[in-house]
Protein backbone atom coordinates (compact mmCIF):
# COMPACT_ATOMS: atom_id res chain seq x y z
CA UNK A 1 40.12 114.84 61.34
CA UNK A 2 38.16 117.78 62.87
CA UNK A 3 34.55 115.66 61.84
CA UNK A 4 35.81 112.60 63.36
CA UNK A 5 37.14 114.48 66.75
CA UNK A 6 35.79 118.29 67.31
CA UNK A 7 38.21 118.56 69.90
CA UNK A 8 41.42 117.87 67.69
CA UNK A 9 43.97 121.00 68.10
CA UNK A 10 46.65 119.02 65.12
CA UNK A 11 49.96 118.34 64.96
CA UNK A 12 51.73 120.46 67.43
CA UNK A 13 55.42 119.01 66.71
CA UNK A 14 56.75 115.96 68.38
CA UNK A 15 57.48 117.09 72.76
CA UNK A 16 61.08 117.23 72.90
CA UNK A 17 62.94 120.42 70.59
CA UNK A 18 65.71 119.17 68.77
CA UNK A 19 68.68 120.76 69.57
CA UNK A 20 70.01 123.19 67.28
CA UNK A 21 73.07 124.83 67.19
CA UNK A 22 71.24 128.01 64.91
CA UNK A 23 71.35 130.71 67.86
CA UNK A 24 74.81 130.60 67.94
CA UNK A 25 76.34 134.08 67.11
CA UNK A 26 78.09 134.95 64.25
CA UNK A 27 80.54 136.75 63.05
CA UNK A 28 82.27 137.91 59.74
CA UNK A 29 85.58 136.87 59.13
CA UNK A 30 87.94 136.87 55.54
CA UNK A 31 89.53 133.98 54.70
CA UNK A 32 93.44 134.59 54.45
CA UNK A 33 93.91 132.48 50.88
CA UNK A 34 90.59 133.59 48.85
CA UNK A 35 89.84 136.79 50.84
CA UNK A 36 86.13 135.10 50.72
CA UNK A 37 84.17 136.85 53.60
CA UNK A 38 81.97 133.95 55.62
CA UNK A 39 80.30 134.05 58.24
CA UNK A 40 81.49 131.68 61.24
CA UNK A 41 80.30 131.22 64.76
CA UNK A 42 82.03 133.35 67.05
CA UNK A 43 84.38 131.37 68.96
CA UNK A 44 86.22 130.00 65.64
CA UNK A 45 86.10 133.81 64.88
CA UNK A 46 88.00 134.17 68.28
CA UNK A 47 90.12 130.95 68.23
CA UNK A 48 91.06 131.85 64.30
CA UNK A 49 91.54 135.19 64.39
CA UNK A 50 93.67 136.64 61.50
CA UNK A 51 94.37 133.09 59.97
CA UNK A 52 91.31 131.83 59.41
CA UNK A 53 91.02 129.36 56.13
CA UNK A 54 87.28 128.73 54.74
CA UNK A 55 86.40 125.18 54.41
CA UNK A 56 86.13 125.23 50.90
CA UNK A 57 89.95 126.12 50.33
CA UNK A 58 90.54 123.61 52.81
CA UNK A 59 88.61 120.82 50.88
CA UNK A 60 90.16 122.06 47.65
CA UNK A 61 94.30 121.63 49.50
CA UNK A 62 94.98 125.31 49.07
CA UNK A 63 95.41 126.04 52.96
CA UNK A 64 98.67 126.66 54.06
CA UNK A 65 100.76 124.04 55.72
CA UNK A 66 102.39 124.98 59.09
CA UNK A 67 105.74 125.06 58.84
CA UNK A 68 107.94 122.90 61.08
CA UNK A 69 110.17 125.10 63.34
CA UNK A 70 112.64 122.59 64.44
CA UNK A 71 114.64 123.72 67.83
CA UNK A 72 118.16 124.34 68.11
């Protein structure tokens, strides 16, 4: 390309940046059923907290199942 047109700079990437959602902040959490550590973005971390399940014991049916507290 540079013989054809001296003045070429190349490919510089199309104008607009996808959006990516890798800057987000992480954090380590444990899962409560396979004590797997992963790391999660930080407001699952926050919204989680102590019983957070990893998606693969989720996929796999061995999360917990909230238990129905019926009133009285």
């Amino acid at each position: 390309m540079r013989r054809l047109d001296p003045d070429y700079k190349g490919f510089r990437g199309s104008g607009v940046e996808p959006d990516r959602r890798r800057n987000a902040p992480l954090e380590a959490v444990v899962c409560t059923v396979c004590g797997r550590k992963c790391n999660v973005p930080r407001g699952v971390a926050l919204e989680q907290g102590e019983q957070y399940v990893c998606s693969r014991c989720i996929e796999e049916g061995r999360a917990p199942q909230p238990t129905a507290t019926a009133e009285q």
